[in-house]
PDB file of N, CA and C in Angstrom:
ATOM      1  N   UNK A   1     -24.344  90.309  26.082  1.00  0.00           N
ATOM      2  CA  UNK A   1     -24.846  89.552  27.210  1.00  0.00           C
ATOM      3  C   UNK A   1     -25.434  90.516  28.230  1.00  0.00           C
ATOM      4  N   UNK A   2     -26.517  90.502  28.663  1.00  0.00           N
ATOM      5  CA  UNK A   2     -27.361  90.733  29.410  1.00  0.00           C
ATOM      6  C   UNK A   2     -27.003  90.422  31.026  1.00  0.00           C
ATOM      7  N   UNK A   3     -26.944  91.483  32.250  1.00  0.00           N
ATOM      8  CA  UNK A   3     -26.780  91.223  33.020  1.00  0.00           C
ATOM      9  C   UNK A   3     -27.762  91.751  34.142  1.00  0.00           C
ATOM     10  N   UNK A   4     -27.827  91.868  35.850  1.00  0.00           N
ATOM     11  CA  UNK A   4     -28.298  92.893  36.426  1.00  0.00           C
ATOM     12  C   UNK A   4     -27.689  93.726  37.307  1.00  0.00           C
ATOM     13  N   UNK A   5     -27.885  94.882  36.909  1.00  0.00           N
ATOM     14  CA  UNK A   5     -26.540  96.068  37.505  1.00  0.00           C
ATOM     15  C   UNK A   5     -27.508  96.265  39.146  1.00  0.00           C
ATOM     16  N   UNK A   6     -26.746  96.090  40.565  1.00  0.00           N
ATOM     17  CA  UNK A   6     -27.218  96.305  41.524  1.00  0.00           C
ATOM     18  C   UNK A   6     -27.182  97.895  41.664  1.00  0.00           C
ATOM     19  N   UNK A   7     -26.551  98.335  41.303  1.00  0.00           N
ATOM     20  CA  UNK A   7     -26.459  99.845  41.488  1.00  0.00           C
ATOM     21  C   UNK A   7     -27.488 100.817  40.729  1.00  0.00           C
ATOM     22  N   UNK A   8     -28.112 100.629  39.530  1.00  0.00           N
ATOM     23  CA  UNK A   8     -29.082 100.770  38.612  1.00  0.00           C
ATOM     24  C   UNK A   8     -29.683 100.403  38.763  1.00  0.00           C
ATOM     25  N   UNK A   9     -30.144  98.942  39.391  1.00  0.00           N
ATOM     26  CA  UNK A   9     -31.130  98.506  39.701  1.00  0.00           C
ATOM     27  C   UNK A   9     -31.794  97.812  38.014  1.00  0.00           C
ATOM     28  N   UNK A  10     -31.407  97.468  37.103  1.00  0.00           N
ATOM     29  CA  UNK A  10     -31.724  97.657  35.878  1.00  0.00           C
ATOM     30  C   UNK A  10     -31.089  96.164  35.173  1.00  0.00           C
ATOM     31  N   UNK A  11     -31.545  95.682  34.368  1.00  0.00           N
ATOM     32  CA  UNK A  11     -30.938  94.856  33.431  1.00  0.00           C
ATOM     33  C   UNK A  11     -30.339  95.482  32.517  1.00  0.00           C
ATOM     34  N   UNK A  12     -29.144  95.772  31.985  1.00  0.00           N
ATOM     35  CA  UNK A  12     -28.195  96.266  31.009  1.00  0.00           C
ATOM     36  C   UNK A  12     -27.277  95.260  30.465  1.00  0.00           C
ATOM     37  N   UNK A  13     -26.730  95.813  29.726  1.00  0.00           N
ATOM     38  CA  UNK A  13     -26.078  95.198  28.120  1.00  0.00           C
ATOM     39  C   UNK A  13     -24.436  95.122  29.236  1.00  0.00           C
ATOM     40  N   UNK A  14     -23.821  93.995  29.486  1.00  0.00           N
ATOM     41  CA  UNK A  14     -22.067  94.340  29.822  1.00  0.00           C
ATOM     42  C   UNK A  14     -21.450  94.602  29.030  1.00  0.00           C
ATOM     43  N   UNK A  15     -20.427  95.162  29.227  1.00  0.00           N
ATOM     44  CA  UNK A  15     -19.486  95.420  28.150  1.00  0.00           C
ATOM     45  C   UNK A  15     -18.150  94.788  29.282  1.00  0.00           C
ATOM     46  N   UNK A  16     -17.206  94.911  28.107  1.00  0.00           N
ATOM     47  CA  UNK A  16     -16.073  93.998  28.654  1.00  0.00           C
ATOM     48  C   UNK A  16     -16.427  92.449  29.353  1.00  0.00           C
ATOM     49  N   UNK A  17     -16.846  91.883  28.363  1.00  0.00           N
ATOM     50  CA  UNK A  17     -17.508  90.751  29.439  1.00  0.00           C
ATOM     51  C   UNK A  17     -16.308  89.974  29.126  1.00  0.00           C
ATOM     52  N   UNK A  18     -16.021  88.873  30.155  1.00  0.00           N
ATOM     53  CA  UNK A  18     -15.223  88.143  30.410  1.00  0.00           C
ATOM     54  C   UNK A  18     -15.649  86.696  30.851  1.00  0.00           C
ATOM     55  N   UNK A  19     -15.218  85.421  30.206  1.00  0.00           N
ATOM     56  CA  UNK A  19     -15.606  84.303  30.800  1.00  0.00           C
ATOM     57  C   UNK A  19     -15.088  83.773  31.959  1.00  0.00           C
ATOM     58  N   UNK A  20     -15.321  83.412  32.741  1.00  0.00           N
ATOM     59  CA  UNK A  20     -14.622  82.729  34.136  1.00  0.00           C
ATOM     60  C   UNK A  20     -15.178  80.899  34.318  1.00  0.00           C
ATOM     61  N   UNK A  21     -14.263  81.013  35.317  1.00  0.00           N
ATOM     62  CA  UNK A  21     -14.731  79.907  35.780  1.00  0.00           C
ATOM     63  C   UNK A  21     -14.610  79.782  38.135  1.00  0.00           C
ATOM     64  N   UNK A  22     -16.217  79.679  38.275  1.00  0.00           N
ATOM     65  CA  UNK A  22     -15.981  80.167  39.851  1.00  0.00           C
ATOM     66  C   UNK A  22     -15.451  78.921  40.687  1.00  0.00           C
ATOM     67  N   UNK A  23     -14.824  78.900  41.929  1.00  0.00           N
ATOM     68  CA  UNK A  23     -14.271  77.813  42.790  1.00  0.00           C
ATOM     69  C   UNK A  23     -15.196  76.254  42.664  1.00  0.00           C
ATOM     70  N   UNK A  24     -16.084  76.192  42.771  1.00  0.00           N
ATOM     71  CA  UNK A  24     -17.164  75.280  42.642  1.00  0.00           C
ATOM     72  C   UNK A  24     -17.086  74.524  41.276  1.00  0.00           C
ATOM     73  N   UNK A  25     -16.828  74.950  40.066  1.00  0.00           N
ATOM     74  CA  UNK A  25     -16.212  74.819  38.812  1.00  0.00           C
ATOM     75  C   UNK A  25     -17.273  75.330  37.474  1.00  0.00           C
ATOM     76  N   UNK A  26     -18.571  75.908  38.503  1.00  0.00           N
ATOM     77  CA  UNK A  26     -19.891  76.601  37.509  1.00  0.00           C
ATOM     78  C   UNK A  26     -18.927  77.776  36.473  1.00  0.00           C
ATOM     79  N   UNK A  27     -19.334  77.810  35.339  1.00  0.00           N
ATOM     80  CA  UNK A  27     -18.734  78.857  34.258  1.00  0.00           C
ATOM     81  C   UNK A  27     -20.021  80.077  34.874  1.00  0.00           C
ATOM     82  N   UNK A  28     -19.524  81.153  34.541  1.00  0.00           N
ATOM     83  CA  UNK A  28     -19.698  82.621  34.819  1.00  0.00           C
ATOM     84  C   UNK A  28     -19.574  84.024  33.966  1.00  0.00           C
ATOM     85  N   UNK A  29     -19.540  84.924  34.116  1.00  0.00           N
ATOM     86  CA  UNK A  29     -19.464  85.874  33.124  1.00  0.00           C
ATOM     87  C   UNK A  29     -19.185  86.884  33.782  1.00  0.00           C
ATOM     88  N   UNK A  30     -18.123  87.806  33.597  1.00  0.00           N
ATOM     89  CA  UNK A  30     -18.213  88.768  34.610  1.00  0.00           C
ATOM     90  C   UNK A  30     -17.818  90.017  33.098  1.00  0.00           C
ATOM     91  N   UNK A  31     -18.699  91.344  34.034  1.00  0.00           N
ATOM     92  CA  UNK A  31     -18.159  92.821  33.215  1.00  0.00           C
ATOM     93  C   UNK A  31     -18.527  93.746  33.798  1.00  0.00           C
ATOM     94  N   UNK A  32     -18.781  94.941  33.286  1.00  0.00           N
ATOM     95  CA  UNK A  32     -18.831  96.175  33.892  1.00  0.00           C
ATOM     96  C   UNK A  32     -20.132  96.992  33.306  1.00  0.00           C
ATOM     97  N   UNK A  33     -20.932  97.787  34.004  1.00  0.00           N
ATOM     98  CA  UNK A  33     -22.478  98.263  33.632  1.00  0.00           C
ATOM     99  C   UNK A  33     -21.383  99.474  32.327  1.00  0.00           C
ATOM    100  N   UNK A  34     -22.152 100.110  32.162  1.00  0.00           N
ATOM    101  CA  UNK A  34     -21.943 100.515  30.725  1.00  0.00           C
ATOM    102  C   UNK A  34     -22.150 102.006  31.284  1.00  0.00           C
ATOM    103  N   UNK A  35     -23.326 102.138  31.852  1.00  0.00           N
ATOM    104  CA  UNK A  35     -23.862 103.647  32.649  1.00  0.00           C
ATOM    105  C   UNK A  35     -23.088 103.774  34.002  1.00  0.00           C
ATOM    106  N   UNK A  36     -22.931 103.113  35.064  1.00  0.00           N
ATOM    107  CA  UNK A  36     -21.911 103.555  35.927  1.00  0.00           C
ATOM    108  C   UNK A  36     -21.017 103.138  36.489  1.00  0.00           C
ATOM    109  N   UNK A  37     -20.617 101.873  35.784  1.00  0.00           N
ATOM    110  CA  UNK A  37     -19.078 101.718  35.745  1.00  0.00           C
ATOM    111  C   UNK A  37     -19.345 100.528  36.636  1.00  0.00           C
ATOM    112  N   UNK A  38     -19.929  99.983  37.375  1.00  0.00           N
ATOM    113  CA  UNK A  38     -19.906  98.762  38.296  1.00  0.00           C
ATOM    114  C   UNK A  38     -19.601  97.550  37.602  1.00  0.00           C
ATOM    115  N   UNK A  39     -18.961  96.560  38.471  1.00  0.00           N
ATOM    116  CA  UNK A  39     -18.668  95.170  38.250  1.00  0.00           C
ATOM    117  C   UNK A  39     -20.003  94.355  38.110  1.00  0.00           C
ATOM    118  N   UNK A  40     -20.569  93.937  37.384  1.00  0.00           N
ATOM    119  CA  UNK A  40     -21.265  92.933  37.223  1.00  0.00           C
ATOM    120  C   UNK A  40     -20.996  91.186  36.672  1.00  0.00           C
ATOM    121  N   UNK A  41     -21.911  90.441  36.943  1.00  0.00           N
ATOM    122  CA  UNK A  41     -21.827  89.288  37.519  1.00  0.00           C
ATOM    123  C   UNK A  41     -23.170  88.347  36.939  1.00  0.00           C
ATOM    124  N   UNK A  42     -22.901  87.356  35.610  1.00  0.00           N
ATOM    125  CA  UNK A  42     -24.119  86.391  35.752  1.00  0.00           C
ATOM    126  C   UNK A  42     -23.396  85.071  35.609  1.00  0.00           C
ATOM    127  N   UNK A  43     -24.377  84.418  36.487  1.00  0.00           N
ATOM    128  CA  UNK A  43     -23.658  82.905  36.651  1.00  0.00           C
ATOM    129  C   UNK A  43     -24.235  82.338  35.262  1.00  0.00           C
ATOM    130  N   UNK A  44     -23.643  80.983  34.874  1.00  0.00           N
ATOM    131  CA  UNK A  44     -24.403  80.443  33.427  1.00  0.00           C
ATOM    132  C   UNK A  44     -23.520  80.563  32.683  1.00  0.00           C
ATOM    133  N   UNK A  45     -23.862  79.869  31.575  1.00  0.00           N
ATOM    134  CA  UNK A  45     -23.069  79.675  30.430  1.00  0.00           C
ATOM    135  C   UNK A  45     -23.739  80.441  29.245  1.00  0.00           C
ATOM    136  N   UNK A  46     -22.834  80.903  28.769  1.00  0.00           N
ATOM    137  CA  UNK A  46     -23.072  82.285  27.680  1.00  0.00           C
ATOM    138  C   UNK A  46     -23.123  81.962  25.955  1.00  0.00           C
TER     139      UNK A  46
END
C-alpha cells in the first residue's frame, strides 16, 4: 500500500501497515515510511 511520507515529501511503499478504524467510523491505514522511519497515514479502504 502506497502512501505519502510528509517528511520525504514522496509517495512510498508502507511497511507495517495496519488497518484502523478513525472516531468518525471512516476505515484507514496507518504505517511507517520505509526510508526514515515516520508514521504515515492514508484514509480509504485498502
Amino acid at each position: 500500500m502506497q502512501g505519502y511520507c510528509m517528511k520525504c515529501k514522496t509517495k512510498r511503499e508502507m511497511k507495517s501497515t495496519e488497518q484502523v478504524t478513525m472516531k468518525n467510523g471512516r476505515p484507514a491505514t496507518k504505517g511507517i515510511c520505509p526510508t526514515c522511519g515516520t508514521k504515515m497515514f492514508k484514509i480509504g479502504k485498502s
